[in-house]
Protein backbone atom coordinates (compact mmCIF):
# COMPACT_ATOMS: atom_id res chain seq x y z
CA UNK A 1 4.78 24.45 5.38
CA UNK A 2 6.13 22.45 2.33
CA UNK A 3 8.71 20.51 2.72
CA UNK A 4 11.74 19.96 -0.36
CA UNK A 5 14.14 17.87 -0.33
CA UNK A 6 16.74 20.31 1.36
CA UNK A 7 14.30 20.18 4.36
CA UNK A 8 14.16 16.56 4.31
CA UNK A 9 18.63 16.45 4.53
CA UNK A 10 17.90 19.07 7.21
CA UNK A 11 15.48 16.97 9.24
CA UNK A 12 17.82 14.07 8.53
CA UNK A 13 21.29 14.89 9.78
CA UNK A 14 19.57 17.14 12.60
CA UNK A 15 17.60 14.05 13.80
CA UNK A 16 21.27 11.89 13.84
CA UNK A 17 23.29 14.45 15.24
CA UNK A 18 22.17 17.84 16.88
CA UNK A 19 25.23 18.92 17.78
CA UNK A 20 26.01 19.93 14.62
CA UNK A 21 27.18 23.92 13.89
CA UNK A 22 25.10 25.53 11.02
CA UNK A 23 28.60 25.50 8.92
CA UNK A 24 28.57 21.59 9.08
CA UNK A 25 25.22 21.05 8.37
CA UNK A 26 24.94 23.65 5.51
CA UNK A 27 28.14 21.34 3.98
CA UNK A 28 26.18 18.23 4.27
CA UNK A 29 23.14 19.23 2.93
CA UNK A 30 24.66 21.03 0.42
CA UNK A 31 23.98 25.01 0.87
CA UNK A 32 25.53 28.08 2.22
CA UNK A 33 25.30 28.94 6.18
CA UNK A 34 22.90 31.84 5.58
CA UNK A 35 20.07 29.79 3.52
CA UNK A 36 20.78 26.98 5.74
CA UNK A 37 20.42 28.93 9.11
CA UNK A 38 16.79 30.38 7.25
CA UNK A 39 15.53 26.83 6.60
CA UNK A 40 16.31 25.41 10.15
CA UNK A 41 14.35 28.35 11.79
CA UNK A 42 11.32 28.15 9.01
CA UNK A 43 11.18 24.49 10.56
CA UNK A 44 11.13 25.74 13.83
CA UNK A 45 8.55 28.50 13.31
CA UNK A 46 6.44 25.98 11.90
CA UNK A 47 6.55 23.28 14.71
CA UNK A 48 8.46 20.91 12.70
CA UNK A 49 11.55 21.09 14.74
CA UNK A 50 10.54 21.72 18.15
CA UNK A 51 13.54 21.19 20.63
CA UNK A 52 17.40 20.04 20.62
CA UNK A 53 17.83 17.56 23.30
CA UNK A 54 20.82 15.69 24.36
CA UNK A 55 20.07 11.83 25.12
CA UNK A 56 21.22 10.52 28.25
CA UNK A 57 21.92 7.08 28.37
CA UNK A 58 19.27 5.34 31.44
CA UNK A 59 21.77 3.21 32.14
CA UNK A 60 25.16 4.83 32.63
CA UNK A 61 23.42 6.61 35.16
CA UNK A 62 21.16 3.71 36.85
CA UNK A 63 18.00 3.72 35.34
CA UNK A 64 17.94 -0.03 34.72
CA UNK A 65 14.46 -0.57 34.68
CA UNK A 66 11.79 -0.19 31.95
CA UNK A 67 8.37 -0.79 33.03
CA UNK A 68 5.61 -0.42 30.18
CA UNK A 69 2.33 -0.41 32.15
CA UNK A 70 -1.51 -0.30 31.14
CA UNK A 71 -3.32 1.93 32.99
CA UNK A 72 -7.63 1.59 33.13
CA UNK A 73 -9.84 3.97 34.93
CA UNK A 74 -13.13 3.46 36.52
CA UNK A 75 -14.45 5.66 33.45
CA UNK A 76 -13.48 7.54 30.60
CA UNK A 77 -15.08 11.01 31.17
CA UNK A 78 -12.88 14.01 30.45
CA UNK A 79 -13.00 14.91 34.11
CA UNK A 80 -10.76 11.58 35.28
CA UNK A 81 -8.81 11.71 31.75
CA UNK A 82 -7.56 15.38 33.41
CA UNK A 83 -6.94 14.20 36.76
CA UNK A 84 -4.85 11.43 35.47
CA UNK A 85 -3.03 13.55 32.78
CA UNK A 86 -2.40 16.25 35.51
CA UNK A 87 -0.79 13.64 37.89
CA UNK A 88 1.14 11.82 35.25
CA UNK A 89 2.47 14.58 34.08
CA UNK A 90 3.93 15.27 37.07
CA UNK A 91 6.33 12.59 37.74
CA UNK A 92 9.29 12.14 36.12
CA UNK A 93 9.89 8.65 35.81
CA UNK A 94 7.28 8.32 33.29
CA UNK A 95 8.93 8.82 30.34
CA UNK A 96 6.14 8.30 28.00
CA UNK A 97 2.26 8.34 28.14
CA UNK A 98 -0.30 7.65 25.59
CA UNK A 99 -4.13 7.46 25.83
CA UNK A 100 -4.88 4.31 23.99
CA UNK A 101 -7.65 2.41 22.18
CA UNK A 102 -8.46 -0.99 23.49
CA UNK A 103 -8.55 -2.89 26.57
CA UNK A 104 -6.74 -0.14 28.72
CA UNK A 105 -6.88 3.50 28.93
CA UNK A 106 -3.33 4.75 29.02
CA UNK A 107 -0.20 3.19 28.24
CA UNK A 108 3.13 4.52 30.30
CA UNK A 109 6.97 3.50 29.56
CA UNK A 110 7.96 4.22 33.32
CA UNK A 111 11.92 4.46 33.81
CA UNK A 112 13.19 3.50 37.31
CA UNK A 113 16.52 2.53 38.95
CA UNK A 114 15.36 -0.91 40.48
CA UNK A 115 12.18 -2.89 41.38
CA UNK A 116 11.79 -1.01 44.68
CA UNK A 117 11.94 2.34 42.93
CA UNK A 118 9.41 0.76 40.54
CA UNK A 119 7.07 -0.27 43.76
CA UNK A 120 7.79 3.26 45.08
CA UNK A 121 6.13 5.11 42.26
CA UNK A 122 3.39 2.10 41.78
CA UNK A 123 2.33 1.64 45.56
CA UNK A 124 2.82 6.12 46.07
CA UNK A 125 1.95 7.75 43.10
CA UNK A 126 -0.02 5.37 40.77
CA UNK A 127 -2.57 3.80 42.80
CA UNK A 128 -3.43 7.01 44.22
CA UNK A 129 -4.93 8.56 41.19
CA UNK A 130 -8.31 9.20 41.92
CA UNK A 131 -10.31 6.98 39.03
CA UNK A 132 -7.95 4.38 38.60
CA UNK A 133 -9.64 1.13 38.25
CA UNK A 134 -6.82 -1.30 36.62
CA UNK A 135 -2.98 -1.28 36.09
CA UNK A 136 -0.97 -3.95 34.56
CA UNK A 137 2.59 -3.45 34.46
CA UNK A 138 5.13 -5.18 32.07
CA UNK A 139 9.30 -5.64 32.70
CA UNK A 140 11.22 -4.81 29.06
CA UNK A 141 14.30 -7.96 29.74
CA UNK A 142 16.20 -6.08 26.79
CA UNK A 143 16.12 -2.83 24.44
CA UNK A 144 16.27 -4.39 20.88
CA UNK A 145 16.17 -0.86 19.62
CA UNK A 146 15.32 2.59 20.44
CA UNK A 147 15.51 5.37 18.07
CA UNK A 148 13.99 8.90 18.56
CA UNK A 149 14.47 9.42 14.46
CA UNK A 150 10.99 9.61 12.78
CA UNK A 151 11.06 7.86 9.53
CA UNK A 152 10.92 11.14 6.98
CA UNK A 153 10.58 7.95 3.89
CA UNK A 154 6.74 8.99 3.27
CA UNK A 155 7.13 12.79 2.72
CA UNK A 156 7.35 13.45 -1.13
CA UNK A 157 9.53 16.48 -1.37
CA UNK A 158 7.68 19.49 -3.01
């Protein structure tokens, strides 16, 4: 799909605000509801948009801990990558997971109420992944910022 600069406003105010009705976000990016409603569901179609979340904020509810940890297995055959995936996957305090370059295999952003919780998932879950050879975890002492807005600068409206 191309993307004009409509779709760009589009991806913009939906990426600060969700919330917004299809009247208010036709007015701010300057069409009619109709047209509007068209272009937010071409963006879905094509996988551009995929979900409307609302963000809780970890803390108001007693996630206080961030724990970024590096993850290496024994080896990096498909068969372990799955078995890891699978179990990952399947917890819900990791947040995030990314297979990584480098010195370790995975990198996680686990979210956790307290250190115990943390040892909890580390000591029950973690080390018992079959092929896991390594973890290193890191404490986060402070969120200097978090955004879930992509920067949209580099697309070159069509």
């Amino acid at each position: 799909m191309k993307i004009d600069s409509i779709d760009l406003k589009i991806l913009r105010e939906l990426q600060q605000d969700a919330t917004l009705t299809n009247i208010q976000l036709a007015e701010r990016v300057g069409l009619s509801p109709s047209p509007c409603l068209r272009r937010v569901r071409e963006l879905e179609a094509a996988g551009i948009l995929r979900a409307q979340v609302a963000l809780v904020d970890p803390t108001s509810i007693g996630l206080r801990v961030n724990v970024f940890v590096r993850v290496t297995l024994e080896k990096q055959i498909r068969e372990n990558l799955t078995v890891f995936e699978k179990a990952i996957a399947a917890r819900p305090e990791v947040v995030e997971c990314y297979l990584m370059t480098g010195e370790s295999d995975y990198l996680l952003r686990v979210v956790v109420p307290d250190l115990g919780a943390y040892e909890d998932f580390l000591v029950d879950a973690l080390t018992r992944i079959p092929g896991v050879s390594n973890i290193q975890s890191s404490f986060a002492l402070n969120q200097v910022k978090y955004s879930t807005a992509l920067p949209l600068g580099h697309i070159s409206p069509e």
